[in-house]
N, C-alpha and C. Protein backbone atom coordinates (compact mmCIF):
# COMPACT_ATOMS: atom_id res chain seq x y z
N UNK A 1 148.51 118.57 108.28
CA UNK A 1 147.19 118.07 108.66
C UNK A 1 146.35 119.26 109.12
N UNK A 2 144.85 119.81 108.52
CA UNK A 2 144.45 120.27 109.15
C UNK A 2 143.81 120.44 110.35
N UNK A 3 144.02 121.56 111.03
CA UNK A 3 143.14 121.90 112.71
C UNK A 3 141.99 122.23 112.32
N UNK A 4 141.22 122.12 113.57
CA UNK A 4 140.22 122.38 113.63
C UNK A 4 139.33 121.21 112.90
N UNK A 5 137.56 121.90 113.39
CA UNK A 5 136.53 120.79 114.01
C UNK A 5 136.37 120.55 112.32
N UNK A 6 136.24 118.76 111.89
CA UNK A 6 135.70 117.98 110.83
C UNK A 6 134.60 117.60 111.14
N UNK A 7 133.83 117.60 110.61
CA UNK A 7 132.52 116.91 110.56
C UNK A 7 132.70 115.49 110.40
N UNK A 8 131.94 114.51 110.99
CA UNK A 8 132.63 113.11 110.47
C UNK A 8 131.28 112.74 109.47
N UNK A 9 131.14 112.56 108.43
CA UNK A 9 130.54 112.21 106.98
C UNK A 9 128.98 110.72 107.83
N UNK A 10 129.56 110.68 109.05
CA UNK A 10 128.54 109.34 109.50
C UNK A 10 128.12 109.77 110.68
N UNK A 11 128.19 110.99 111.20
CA UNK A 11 127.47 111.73 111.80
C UNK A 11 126.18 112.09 111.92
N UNK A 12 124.73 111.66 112.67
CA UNK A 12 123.61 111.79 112.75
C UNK A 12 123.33 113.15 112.48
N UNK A 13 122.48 113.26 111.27
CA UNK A 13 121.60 114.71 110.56
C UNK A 13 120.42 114.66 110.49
N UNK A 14 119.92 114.55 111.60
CA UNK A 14 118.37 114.62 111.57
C UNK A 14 117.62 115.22 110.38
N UNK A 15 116.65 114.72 109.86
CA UNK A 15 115.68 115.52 109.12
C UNK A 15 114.37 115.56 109.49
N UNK A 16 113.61 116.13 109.68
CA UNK A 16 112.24 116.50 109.93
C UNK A 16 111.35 117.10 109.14
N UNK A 17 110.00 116.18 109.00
CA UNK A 17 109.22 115.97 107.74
C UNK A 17 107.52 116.74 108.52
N UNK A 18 107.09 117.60 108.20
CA UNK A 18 105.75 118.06 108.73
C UNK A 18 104.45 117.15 107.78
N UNK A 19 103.46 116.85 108.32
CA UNK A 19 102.67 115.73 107.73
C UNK A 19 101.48 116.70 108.35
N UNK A 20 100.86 116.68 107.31
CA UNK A 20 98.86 117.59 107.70
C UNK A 20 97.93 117.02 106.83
N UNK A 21 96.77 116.55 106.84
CA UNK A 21 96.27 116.05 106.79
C UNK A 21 95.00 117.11 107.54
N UNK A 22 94.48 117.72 106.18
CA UNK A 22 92.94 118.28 106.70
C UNK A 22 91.66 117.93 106.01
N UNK A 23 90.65 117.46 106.17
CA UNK A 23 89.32 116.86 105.43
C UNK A 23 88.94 118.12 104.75
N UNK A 24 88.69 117.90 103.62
CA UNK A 24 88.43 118.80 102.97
C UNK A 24 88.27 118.10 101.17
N UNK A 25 88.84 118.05 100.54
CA UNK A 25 88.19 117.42 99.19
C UNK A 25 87.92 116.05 99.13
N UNK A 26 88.13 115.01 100.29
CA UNK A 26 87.43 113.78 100.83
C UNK A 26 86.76 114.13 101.38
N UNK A 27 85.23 113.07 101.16
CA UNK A 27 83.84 113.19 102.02
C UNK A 27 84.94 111.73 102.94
N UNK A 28 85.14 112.07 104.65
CA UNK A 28 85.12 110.76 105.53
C UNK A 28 83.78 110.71 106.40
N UNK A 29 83.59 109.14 106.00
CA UNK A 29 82.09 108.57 106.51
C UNK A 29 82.26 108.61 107.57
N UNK A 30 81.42 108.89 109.04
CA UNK A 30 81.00 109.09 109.95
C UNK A 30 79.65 108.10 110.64
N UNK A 31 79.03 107.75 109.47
CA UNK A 31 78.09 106.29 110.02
C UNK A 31 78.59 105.10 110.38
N UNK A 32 77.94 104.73 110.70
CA UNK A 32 78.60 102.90 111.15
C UNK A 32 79.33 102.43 110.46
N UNK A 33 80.53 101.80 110.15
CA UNK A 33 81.10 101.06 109.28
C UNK A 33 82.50 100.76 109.11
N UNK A 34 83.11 100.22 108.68
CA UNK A 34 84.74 99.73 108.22
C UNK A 34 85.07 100.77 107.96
N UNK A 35 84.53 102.18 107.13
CA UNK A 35 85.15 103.07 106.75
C UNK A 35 85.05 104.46 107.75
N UNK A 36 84.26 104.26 108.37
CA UNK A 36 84.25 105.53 109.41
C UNK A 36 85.58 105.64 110.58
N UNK A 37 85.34 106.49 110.96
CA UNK A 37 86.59 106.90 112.28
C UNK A 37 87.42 107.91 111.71
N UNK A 38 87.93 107.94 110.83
CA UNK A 38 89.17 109.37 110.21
C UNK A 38 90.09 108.59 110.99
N UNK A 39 90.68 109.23 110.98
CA UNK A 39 92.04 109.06 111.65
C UNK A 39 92.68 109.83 112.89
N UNK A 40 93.42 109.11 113.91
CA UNK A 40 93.36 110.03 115.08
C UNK A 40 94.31 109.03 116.27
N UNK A 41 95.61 109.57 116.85
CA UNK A 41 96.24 109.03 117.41
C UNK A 41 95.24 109.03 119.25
N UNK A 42 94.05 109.39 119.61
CA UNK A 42 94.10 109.38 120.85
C UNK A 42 92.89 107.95 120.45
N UNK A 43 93.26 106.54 121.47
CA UNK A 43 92.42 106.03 121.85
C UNK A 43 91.18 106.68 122.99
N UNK A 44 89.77 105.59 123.05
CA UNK A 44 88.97 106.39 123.99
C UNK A 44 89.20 106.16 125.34
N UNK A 45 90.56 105.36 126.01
CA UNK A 45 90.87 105.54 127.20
C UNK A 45 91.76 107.10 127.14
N UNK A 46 92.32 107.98 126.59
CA UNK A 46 92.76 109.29 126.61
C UNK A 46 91.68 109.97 127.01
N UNK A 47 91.34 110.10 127.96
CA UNK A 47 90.06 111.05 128.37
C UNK A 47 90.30 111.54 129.59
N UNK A 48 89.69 113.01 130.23
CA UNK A 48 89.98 113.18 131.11
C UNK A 48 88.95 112.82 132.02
N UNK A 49 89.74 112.50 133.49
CA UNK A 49 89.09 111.68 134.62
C UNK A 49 89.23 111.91 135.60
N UNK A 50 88.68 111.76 137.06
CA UNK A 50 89.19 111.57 138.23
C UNK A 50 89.17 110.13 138.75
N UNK A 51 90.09 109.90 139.13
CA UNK A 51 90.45 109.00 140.30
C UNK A 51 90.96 108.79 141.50
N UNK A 52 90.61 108.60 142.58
CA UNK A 52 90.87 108.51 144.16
C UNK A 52 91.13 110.18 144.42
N UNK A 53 90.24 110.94 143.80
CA UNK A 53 90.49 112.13 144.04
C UNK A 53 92.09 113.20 143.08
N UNK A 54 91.88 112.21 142.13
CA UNK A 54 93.18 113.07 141.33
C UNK A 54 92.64 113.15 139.78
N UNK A 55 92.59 114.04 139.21
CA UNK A 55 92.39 114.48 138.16
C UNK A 55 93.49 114.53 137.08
N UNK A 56 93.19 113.43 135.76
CA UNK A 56 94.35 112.94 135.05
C UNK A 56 93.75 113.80 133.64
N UNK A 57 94.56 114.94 133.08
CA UNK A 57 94.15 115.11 132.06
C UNK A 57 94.50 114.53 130.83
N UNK A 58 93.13 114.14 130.16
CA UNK A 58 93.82 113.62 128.50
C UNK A 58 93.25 114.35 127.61
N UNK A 59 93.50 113.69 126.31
CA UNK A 59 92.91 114.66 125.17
C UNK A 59 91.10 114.77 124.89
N UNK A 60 90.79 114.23 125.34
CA UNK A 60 89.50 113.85 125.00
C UNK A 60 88.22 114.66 126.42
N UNK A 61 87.71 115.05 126.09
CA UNK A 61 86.39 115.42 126.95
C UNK A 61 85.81 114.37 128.04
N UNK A 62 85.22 113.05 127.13
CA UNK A 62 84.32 111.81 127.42
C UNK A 62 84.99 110.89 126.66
N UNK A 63 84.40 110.04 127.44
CA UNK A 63 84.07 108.44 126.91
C UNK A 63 82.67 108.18 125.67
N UNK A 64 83.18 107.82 124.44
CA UNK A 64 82.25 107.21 123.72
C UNK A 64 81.14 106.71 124.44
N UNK A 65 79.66 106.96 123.77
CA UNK A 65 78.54 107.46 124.52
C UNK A 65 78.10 106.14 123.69
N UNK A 66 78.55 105.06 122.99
CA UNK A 66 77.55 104.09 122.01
C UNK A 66 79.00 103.22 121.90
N UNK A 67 78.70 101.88 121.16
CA UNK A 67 79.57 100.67 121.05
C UNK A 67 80.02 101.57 119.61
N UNK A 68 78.87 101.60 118.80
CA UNK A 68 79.58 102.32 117.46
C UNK A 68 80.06 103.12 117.51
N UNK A 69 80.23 104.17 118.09
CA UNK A 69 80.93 105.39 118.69
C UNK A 69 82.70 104.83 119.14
N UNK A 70 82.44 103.77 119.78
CA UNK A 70 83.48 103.53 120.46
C UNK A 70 84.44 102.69 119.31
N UNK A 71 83.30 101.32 118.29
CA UNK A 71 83.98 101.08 117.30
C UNK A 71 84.95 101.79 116.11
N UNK A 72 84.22 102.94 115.60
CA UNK A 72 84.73 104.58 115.25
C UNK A 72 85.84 104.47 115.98
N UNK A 73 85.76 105.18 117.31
CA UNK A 73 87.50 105.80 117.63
C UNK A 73 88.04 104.75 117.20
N UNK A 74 88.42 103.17 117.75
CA UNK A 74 89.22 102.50 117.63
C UNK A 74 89.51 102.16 115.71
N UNK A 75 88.73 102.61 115.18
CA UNK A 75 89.17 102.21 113.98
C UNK A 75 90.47 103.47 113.58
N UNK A 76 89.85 104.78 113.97
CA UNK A 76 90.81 106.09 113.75
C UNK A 76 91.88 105.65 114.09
N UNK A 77 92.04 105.29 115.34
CA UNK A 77 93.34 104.85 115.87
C UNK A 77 94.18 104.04 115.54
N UNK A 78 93.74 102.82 114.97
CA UNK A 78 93.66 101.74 114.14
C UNK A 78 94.69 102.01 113.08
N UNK A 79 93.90 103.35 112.03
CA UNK A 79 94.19 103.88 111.05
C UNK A 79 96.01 104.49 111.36
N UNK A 80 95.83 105.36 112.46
CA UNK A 80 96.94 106.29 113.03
C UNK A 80 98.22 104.99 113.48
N UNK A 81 97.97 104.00 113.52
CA UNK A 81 98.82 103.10 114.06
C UNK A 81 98.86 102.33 112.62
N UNK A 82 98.85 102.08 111.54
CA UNK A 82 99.12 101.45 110.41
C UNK A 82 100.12 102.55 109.75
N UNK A 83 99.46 104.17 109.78
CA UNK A 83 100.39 105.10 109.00
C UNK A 83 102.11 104.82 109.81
N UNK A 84 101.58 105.32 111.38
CA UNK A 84 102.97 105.02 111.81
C UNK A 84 104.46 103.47 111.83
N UNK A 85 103.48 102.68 111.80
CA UNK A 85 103.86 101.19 111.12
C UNK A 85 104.43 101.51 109.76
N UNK A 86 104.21 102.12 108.97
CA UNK A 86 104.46 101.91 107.22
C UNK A 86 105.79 103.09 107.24
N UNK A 87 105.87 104.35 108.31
CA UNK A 87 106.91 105.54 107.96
C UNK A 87 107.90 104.82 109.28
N UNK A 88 107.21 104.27 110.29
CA UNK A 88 108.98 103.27 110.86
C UNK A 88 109.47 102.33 110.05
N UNK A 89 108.94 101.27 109.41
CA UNK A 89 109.26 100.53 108.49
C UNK A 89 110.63 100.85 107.17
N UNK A 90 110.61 102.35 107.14
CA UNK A 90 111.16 103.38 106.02
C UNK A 90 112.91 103.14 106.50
N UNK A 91 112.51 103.50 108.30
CA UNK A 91 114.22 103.86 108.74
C UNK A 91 113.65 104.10 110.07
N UNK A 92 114.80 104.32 110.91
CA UNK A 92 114.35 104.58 112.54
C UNK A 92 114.17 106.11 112.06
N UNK A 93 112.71 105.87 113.06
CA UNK A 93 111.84 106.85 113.33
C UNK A 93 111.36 107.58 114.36
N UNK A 94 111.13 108.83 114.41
CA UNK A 94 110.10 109.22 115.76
C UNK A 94 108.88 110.41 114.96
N UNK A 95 107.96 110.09 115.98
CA UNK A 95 106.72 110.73 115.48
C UNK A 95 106.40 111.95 116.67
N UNK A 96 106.61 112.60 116.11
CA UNK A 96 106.58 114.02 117.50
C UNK A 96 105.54 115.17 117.12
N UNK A 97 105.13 115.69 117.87
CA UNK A 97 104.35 116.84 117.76
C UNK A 97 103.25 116.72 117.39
N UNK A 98 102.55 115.74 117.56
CA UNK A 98 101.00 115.38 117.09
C UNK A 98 100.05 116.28 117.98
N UNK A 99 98.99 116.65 117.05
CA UNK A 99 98.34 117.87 117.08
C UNK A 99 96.90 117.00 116.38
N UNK A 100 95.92 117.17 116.61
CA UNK A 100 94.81 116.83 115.94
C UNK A 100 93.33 117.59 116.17
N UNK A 101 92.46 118.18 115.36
CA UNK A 101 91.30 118.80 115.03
C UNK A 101 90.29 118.55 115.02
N UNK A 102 89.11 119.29 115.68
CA UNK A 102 87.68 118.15 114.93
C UNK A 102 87.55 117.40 116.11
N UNK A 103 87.86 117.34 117.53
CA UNK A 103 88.41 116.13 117.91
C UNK A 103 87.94 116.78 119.59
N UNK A 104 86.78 116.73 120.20
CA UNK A 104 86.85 117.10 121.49
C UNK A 104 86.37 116.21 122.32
N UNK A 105 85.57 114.77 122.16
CA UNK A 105 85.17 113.64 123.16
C UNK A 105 85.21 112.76 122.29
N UNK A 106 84.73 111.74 123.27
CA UNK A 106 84.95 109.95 122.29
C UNK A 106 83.95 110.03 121.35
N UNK A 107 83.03 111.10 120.93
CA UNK A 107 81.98 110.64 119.80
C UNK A 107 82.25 111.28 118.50
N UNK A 108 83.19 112.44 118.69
CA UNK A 108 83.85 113.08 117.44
C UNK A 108 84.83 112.65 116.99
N UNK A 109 84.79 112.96 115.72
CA UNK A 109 85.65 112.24 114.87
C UNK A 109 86.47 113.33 114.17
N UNK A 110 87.75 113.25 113.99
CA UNK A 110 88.87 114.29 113.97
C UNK A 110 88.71 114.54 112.16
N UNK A 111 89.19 116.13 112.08
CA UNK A 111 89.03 116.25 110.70
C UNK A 111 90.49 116.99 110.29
N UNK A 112 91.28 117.00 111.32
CA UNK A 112 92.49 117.18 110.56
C UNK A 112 93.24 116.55 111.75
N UNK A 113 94.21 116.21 111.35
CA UNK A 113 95.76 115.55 111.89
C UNK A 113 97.00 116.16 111.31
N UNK A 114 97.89 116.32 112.46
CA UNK A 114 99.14 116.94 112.25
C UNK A 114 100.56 116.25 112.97
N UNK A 115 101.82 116.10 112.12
CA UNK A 115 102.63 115.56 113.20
C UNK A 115 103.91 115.50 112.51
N UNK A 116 104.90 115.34 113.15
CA UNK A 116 106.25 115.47 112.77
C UNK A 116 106.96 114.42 112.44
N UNK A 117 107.56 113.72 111.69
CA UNK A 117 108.36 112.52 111.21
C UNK A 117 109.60 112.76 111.26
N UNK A 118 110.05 112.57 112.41
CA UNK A 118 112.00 112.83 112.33
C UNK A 118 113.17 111.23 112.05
N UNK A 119 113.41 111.83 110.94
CA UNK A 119 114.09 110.62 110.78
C UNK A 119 116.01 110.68 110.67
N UNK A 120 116.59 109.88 111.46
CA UNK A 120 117.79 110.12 111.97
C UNK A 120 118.86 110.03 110.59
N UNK A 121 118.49 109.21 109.97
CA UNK A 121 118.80 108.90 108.23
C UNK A 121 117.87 108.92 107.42
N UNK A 122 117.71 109.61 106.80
CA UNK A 122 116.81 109.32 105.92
C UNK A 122 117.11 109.16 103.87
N UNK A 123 118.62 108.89 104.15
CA UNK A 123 119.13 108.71 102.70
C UNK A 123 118.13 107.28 101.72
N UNK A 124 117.81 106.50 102.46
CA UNK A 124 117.03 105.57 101.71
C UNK A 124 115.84 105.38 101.81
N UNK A 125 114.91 106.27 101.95
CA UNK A 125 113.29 106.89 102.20
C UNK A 125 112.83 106.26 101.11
N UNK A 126 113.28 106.94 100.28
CA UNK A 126 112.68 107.34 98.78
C UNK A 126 112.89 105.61 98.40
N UNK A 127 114.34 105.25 98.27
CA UNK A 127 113.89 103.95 97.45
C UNK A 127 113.23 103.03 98.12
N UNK A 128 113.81 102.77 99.24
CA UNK A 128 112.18 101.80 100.36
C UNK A 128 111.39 101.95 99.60
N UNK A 129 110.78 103.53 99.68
CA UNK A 129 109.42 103.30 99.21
C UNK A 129 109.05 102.63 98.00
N UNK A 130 109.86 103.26 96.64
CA UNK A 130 109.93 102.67 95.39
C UNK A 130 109.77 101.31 95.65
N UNK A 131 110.41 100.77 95.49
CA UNK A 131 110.77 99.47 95.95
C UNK A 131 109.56 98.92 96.80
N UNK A 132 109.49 98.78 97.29
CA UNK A 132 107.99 98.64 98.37
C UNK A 132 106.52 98.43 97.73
N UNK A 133 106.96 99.99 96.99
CA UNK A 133 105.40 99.82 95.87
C UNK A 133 105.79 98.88 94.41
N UNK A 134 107.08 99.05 94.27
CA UNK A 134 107.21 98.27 92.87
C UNK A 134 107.11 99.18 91.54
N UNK A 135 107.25 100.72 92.09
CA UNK A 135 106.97 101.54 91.12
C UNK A 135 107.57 103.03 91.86
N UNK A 136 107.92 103.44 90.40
CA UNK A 136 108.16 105.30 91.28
C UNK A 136 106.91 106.27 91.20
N UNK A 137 106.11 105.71 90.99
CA UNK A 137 104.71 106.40 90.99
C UNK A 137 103.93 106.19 92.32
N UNK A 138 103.70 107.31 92.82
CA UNK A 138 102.40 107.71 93.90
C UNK A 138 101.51 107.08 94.14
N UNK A 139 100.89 106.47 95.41
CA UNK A 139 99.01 106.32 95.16
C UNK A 139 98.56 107.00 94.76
N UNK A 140 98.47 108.57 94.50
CA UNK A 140 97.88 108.72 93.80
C UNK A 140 97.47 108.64 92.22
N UNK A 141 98.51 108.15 91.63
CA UNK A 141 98.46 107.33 90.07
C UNK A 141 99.32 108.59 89.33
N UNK A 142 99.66 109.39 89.82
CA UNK A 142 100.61 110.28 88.63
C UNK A 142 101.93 110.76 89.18
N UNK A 143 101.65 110.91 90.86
CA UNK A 143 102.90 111.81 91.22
C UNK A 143 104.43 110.91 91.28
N UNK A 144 105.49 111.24 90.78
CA UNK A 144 106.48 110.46 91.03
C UNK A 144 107.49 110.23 91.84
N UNK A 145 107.93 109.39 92.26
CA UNK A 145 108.24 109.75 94.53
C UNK A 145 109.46 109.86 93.92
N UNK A 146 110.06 111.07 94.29
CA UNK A 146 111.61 111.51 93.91
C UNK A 146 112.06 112.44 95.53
N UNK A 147 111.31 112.64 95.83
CA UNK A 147 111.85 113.07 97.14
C UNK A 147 111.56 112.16 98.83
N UNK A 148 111.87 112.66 99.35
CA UNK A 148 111.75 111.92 100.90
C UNK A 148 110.15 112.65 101.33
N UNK A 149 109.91 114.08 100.99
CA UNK A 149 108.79 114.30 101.65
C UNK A 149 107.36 113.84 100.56
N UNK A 150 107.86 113.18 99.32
CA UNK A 150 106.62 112.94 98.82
C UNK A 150 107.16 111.41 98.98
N UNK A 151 107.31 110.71 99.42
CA UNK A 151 108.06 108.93 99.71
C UNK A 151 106.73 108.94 101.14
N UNK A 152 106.88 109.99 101.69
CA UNK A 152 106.66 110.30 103.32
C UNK A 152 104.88 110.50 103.37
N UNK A 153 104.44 111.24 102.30
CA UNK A 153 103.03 111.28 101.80
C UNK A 153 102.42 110.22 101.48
N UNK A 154 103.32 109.70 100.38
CA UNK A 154 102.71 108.17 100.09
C UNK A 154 102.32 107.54 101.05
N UNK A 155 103.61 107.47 102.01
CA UNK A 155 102.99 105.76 103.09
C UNK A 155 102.24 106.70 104.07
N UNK A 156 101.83 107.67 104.37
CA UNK A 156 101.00 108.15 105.13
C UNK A 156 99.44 107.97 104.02
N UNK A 157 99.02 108.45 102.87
CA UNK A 157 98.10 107.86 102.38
C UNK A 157 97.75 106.32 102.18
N UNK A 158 98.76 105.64 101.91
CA UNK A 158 98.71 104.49 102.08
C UNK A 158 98.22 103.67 103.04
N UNK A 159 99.15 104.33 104.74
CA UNK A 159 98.43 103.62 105.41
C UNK A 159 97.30 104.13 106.09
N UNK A 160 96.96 105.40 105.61
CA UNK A 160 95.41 105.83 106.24
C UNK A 160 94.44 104.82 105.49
N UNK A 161 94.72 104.38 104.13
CA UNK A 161 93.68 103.55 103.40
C UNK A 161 94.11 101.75 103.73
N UNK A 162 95.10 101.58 104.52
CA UNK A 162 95.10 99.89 104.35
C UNK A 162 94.08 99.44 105.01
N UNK A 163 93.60 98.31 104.67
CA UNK A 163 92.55 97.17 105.29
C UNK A 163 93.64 96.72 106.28
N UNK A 164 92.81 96.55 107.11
CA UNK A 164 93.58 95.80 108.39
C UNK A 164 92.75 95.29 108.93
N UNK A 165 92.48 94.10 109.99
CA UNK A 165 91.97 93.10 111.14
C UNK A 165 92.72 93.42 112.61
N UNK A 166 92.28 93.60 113.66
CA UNK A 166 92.78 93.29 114.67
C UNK A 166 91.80 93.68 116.13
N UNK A 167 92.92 92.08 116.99
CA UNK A 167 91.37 93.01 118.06
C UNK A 167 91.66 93.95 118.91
N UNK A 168 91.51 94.56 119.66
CA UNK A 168 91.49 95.60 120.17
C UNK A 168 90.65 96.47 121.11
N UNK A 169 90.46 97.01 122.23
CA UNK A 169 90.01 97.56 122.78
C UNK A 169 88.60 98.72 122.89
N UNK A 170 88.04 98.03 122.95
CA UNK A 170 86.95 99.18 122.50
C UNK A 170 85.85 99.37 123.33
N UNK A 171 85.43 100.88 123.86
CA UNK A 171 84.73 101.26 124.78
C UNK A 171 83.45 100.94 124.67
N UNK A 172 82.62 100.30 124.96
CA UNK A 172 81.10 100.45 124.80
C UNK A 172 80.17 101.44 125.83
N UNK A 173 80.04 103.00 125.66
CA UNK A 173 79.34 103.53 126.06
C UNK A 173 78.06 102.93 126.58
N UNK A 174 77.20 102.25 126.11
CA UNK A 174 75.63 101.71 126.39
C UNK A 174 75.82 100.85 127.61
N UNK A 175 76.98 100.14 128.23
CA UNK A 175 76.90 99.52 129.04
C UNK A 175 78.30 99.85 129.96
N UNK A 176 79.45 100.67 129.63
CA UNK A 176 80.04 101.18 130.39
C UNK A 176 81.57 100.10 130.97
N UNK A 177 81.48 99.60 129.94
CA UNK A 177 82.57 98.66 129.54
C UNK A 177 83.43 98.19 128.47
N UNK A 178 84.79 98.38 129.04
CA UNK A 178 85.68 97.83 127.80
C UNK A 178 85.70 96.29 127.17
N UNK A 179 85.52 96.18 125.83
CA UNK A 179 85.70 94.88 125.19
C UNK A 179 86.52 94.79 124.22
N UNK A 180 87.66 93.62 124.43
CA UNK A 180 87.96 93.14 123.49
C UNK A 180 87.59 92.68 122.15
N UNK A 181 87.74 92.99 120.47
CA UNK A 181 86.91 93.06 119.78
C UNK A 181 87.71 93.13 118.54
N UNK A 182 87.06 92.17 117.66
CA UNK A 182 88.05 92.16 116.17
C UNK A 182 87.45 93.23 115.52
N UNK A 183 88.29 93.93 115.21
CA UNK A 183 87.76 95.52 114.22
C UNK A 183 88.40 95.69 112.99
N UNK A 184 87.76 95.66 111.82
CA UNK A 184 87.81 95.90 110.31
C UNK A 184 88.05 97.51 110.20
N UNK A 185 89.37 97.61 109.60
CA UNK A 185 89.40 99.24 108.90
C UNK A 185 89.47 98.89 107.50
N UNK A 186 88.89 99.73 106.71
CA UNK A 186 88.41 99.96 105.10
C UNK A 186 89.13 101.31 105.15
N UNK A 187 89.23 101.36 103.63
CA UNK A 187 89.89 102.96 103.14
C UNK A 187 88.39 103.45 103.68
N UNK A 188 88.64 105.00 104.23
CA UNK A 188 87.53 105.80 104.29
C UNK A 188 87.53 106.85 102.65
N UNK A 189 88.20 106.96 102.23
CA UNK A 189 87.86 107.47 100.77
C UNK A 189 89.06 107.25 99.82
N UNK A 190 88.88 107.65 98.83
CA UNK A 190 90.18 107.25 97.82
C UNK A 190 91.46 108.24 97.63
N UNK A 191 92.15 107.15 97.02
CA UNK A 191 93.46 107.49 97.43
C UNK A 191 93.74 109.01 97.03
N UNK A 192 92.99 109.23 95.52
CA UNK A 192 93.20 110.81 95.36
C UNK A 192 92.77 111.82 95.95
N UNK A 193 91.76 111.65 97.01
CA UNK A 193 90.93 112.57 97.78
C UNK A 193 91.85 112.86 98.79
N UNK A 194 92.63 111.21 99.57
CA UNK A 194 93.38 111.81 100.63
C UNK A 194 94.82 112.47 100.49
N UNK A 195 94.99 111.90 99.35
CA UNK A 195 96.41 112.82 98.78
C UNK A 195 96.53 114.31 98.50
N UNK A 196 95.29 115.22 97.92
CA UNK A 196 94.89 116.01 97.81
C UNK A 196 94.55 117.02 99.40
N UNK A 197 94.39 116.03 100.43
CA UNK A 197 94.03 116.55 101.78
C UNK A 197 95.42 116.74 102.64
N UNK A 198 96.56 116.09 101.89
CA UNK A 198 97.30 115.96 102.33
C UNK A 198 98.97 116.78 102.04
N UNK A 199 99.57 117.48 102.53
CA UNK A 199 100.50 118.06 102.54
C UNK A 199 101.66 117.77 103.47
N UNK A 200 102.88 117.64 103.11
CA UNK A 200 104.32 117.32 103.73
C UNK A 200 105.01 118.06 103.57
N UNK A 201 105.76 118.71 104.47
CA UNK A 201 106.82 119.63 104.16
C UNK A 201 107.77 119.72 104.97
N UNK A 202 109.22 119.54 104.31
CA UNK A 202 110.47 119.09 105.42
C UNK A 202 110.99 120.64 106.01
N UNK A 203 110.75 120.63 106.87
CA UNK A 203 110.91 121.60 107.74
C UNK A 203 112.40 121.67 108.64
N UNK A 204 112.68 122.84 109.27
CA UNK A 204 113.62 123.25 109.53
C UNK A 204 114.15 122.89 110.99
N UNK A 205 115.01 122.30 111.65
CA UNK A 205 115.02 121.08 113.01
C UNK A 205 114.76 122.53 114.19
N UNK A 206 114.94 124.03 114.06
CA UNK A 206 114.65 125.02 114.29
C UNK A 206 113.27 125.57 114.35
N UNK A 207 112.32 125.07 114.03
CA UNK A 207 110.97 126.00 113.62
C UNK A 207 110.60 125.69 114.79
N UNK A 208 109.30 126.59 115.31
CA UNK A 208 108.57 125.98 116.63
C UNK A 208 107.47 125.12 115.94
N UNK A 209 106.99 124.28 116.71
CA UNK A 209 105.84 123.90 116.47
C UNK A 209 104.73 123.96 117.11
N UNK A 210 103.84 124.74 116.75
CA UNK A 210 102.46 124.75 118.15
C UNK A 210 102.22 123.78 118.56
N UNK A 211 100.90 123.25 119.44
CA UNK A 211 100.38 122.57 120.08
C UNK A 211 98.77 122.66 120.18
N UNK A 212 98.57 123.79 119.21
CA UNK A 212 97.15 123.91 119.08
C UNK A 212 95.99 122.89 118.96
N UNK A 213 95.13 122.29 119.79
CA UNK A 213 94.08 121.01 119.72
C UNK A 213 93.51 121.28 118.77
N UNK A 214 93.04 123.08 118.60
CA UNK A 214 91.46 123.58 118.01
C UNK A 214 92.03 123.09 116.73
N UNK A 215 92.65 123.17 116.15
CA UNK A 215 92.56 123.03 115.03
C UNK A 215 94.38 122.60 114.28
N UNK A 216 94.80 121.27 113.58
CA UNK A 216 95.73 120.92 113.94
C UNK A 216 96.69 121.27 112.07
N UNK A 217 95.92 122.12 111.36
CA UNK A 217 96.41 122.22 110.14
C UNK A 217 97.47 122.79 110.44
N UNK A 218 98.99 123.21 110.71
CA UNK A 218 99.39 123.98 111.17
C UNK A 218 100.91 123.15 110.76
């Protein structure tokens, strides 16, 4: 019998998937509408504040300065909470290292997003996804999902573009109050624009990862 250390074959092997997402060959709308907000994990309560004399830092500068302003973030967020819905759905998940750009108070709207997808198994990524779509072909209409980090692209384009309903929280700057509120997300551009904006790359459980706000292509 041999000595020494075996690996046991059902042993947790993490893999870790880098996800970026920078605006750039999509125009994202910024006026009023179902399609505005980009995408962006900080709601507009993430802001920094004082209270009873203690100073809580968040990501954000301010509070949305307008209801539409405030409708915007919550749709981004909206958006950022459908992608992460569609890559847990895949296999147990964690989403680490989120980094986002473009992005300094509640009235800006983020132009790149960054973040880590660690998944503890990830042997059945790929066909989920297949399977899921009903096809081994991409949203974007040509690419063919044969790996985990293009399986991982898909449902991140995917769910930056799903229609969704829900209500939700939303700041109204003009009067300085939170309301409850049914909010419509629309694709903000098409699927080939955001696929094209978009890059995945399975990375090494070793690499550092910055933390850079200014700018989250990274």
């Amino acid at each position: 019998m041999p000595s020494g250390f075996v690996q046991d074959s059902n042993q947790l092997s993490p893999n870790l998937y880098r996800v970026v997402w920078v605006a750039s060959t999509g125009t994202y709308a910024t006026a009023d509408g179902n399609d505005n907000g980009a995408i962006t994990p900080n709601a507009a309560d993430n802001v920094t504040n004082t209270y009873s004399g203690t100073t809580f830092t968040g990501k954000l500068s301010a509070l949305p300065t307008t209801l539409a302003k405030g409708k915007a973030r919550a749709r981004g967020n909206m958006r950022f909470r459908n992608v992460v819905a569609r890559l847990s759905n895949l296999a147990d998940c964690q989403i680490i290292d989120v980094e986002v750009g473009g992005e300094t108070d509640g009235d800006s709207q983020a132009t790149s997003l960054a973040f880590t997808v660690r998944y503890e198994r990830d042997a059945g990524v790929v066909s989920a996804v297949t399977n899921a779509n009903g096809s081994t072909t991409a949203v974007d209409g040509s690419t063919t999902v044969n790996t985990v980090a293009l399986a991982v692209k898909d449902q991140f384009v995917r769910g930056f573009r799903d229609a969704t309903t829900a209500n939700v929280r939303v700041y109204n700057g003009a009067t300085g109050t939170d309301n409850m509120l049914s909010i419509t997300v629309a694709a903000p551009d098409t699927a080939a624009d955001i696929w094209a904006d978009t890059t995945v790359t399975r990375i090494d459980g070793t690499e550092v990862v910055t933390t850079d706000e200014a700018s989250a292509a990274e």
